[in-house]
N, C-alpha and C. Protein backbone atom coordinates (compact mmCIF):
# COMPACT_ATOMS: atom_id res chain seq x y z
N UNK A 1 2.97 9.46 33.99
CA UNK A 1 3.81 9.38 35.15
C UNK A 1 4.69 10.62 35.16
N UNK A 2 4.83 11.32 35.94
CA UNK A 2 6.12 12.23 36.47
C UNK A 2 6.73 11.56 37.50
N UNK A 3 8.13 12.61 36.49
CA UNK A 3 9.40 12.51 37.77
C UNK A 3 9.73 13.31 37.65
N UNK A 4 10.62 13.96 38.71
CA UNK A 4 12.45 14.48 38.65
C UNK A 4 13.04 14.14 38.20
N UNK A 5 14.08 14.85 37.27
CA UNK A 5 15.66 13.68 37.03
C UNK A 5 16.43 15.01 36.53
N UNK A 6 17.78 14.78 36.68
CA UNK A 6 18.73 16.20 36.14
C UNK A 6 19.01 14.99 34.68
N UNK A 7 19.21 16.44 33.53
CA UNK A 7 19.76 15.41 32.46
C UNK A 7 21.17 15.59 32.20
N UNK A 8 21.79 14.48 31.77
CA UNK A 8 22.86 14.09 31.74
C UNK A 8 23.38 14.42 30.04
N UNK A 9 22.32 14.07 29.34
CA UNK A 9 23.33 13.96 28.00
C UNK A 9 21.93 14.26 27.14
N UNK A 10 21.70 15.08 26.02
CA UNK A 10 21.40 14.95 24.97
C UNK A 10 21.69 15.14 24.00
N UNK A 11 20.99 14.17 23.25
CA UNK A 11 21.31 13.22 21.80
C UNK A 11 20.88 14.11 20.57
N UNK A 12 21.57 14.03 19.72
CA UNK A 12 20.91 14.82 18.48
C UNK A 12 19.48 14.69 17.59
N UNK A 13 19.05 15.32 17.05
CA UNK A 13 17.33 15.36 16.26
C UNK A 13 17.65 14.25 15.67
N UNK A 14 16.75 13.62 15.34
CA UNK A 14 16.74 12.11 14.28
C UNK A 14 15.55 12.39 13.65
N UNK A 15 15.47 12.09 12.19
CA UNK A 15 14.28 12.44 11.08
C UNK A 15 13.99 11.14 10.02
N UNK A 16 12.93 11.10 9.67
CA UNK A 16 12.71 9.85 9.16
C UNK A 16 11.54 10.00 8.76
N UNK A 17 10.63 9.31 7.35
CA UNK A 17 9.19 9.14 7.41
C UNK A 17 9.14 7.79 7.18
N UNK A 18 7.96 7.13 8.01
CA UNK A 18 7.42 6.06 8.28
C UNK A 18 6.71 5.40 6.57
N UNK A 19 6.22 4.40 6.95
CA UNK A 19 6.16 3.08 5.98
C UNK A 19 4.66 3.74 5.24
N UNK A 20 3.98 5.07 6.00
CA UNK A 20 2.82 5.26 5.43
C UNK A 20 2.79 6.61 4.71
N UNK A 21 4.42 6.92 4.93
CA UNK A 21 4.52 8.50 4.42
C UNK A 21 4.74 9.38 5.34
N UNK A 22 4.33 9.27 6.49
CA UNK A 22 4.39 10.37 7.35
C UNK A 22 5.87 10.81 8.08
N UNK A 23 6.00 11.83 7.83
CA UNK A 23 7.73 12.73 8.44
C UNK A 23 7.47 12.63 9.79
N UNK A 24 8.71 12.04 10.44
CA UNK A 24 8.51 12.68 12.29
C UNK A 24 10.21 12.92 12.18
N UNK A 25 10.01 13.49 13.83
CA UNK A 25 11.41 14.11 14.24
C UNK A 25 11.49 12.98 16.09
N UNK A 26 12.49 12.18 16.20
CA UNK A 26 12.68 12.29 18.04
C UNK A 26 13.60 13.04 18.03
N UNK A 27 14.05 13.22 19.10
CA UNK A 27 15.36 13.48 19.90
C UNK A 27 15.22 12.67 21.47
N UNK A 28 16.91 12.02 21.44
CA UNK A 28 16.71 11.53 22.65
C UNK A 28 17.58 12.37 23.94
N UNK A 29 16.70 11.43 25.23
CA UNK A 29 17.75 12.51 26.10
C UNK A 29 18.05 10.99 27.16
N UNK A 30 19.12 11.71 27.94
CA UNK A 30 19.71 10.91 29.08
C UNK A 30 19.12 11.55 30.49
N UNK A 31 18.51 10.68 31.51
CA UNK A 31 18.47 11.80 32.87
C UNK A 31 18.89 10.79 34.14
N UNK A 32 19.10 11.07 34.64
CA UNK A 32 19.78 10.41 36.00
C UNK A 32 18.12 10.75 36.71
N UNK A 33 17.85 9.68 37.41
CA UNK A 33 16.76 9.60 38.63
C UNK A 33 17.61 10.13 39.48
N UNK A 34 16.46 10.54 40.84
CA UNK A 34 17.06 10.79 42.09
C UNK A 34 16.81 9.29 42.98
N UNK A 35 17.98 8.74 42.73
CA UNK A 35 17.32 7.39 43.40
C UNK A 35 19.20 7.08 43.59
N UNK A 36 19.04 6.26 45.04
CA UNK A 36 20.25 6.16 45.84
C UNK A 36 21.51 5.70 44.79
N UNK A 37 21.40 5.22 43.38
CA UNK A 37 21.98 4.90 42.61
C UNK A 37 22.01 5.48 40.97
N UNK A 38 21.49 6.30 41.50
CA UNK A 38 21.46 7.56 40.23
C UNK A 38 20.91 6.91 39.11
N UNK A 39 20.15 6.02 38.96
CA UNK A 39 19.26 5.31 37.44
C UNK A 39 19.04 5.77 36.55
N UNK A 40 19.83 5.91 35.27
CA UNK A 40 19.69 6.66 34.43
C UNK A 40 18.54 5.41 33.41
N UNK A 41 17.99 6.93 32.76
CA UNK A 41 16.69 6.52 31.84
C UNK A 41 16.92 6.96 30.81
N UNK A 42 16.84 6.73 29.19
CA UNK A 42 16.54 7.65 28.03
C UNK A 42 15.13 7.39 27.88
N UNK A 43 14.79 8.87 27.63
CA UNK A 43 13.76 9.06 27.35
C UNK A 43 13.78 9.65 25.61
N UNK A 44 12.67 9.59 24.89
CA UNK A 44 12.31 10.13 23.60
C UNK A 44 11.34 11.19 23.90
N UNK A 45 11.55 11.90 22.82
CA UNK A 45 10.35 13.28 22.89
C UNK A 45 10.09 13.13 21.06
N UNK A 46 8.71 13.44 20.63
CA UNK A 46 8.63 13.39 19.14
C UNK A 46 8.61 14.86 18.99
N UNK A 47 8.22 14.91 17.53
CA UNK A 47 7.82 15.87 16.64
C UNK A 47 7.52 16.91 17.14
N UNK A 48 6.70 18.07 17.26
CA UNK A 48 6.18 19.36 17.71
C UNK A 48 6.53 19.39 19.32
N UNK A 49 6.68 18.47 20.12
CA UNK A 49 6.89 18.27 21.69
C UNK A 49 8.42 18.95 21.50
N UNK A 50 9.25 18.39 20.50
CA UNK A 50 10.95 18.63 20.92
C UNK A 50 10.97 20.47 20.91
N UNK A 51 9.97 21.02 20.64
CA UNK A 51 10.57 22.15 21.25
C UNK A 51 10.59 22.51 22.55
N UNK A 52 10.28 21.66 23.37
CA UNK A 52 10.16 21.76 24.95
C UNK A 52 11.51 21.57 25.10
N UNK A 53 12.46 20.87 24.14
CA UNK A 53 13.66 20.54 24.87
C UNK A 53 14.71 21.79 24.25
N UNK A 54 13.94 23.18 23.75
CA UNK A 54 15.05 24.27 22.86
C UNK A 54 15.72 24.75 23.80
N UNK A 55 15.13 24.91 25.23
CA UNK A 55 15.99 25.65 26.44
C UNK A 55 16.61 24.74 27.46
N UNK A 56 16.56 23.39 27.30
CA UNK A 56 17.40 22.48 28.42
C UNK A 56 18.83 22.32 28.18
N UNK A 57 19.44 21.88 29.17
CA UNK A 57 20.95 21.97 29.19
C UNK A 57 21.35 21.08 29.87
N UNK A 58 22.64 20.11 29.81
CA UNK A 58 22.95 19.34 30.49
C UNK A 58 23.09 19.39 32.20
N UNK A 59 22.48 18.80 33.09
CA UNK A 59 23.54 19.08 34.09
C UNK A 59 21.75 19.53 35.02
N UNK A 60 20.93 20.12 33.90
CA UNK A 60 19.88 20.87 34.82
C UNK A 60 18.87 19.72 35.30
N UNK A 61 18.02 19.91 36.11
CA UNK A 61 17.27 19.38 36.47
C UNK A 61 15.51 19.55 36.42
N UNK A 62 14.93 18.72 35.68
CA UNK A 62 13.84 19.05 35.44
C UNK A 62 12.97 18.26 35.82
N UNK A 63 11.11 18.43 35.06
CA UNK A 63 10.30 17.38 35.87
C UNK A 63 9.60 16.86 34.38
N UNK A 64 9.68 16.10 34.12
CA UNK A 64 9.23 15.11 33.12
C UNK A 64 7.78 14.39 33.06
N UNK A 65 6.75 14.48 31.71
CA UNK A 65 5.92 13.84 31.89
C UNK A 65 6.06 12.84 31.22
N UNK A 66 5.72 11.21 31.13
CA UNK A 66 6.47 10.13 30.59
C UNK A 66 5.30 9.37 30.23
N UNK A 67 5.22 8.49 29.23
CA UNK A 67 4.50 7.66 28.57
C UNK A 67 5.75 6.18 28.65
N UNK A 68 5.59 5.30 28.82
CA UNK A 68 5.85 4.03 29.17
C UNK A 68 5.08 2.95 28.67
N UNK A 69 5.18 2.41 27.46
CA UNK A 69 4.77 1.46 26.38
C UNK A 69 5.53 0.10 26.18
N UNK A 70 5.38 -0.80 26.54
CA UNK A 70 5.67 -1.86 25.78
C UNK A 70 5.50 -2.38 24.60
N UNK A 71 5.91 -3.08 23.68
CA UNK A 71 5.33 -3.59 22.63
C UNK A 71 5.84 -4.71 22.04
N UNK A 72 5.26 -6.22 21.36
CA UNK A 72 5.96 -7.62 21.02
C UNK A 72 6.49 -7.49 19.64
N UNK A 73 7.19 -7.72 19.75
CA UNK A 73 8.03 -8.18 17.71
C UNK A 73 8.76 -9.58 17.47
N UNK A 74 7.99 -10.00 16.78
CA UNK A 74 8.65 -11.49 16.58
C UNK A 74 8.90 -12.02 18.23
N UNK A 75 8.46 -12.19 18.99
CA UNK A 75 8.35 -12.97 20.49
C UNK A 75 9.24 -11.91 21.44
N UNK A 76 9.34 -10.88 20.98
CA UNK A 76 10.34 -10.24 21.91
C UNK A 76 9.43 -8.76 22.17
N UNK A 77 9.61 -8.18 23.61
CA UNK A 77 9.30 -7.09 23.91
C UNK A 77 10.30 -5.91 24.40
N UNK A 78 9.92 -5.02 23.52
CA UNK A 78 10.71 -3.85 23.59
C UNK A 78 9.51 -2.52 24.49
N UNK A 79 10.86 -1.69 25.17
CA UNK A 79 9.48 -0.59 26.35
C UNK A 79 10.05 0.56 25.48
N UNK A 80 9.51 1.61 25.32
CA UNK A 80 9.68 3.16 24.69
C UNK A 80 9.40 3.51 26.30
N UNK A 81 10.23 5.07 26.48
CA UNK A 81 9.93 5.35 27.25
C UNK A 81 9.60 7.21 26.65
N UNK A 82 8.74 7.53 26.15
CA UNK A 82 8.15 8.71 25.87
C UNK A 82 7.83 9.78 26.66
N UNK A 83 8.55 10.78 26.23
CA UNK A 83 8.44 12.30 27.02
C UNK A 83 7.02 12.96 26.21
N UNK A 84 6.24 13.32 27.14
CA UNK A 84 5.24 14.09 26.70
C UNK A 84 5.22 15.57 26.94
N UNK A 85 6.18 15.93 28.30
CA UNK A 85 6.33 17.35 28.73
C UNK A 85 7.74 17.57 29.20
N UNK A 86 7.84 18.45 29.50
CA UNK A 86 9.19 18.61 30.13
C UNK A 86 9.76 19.90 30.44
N UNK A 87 9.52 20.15 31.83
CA UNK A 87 9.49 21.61 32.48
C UNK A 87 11.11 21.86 33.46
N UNK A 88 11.09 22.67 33.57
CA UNK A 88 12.02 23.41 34.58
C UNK A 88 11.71 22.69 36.14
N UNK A 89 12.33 22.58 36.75
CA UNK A 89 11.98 22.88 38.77
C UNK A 89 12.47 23.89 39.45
N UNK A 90 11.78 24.20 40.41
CA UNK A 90 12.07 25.56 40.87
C UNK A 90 13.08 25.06 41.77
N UNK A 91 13.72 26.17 42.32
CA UNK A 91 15.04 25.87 42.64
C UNK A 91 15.05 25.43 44.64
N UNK A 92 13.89 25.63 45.06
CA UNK A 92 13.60 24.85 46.39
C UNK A 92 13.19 23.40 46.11
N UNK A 93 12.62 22.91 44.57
CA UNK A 93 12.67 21.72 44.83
C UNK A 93 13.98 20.81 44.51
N UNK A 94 14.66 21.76 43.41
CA UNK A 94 15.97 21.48 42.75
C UNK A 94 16.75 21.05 44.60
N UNK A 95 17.23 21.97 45.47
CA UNK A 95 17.60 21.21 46.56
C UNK A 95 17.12 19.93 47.55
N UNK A 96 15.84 20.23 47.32
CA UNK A 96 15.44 18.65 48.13
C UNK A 96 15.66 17.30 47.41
N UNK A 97 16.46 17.66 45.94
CA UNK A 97 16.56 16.55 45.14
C UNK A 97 18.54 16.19 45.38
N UNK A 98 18.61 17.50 45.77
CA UNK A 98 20.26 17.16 45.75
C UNK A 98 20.69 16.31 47.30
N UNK A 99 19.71 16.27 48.50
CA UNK A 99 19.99 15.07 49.66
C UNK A 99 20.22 13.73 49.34
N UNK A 100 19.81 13.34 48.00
CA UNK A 100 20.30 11.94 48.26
C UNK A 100 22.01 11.69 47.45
């Protein structure tokens, strides 16, 4: 799925290795939708991907590719919402996002 969204806040690197050995890295971010109520989302980005996020900055507005997972634990479901890309917008689309 893509969207638009300007980001609002990001979160610091988080490091950890899993139950099988393996090292990863997320980092999370905050982005406001363009939607009449500004819907903010966090999204995650992993390991080798977070260098997509070395040149973003609060406040900018970018276009996001997203992975959207659910998953059950003990009767309960939790959603990840996973960044797979995460680019710049050019600045004619950057205004058609600032009308609402």
């Amino acid at each position: 799925m893509k969207i638009k969204a300007r980001i609002k806040k990001i979160l610091e690197v988080e490091t950890g290795t899993s139950k099988s050995g393996h090292k990863w890295k997320r980092q999370d971010f905050i982005v406001n939708q363009f939607t009449p109520f500004k819907d903010e989302l966090c999204c995650s980005i992993f390991n080798d991907n977070i260098c997509f996020m070395a040149n973003r900055k609060e406040g900018e507005t970018v276009e996001l590719e997203l992975t959207i997972k659910s998953r059950e634990w003990n009767g309960k479901y939790f959603t990840n919402v996973n960044c797979d890309m995460i680019g710049p917008v050019s600045e004619e689309d950057d205004e058609e996002e600032n009308s609402f």
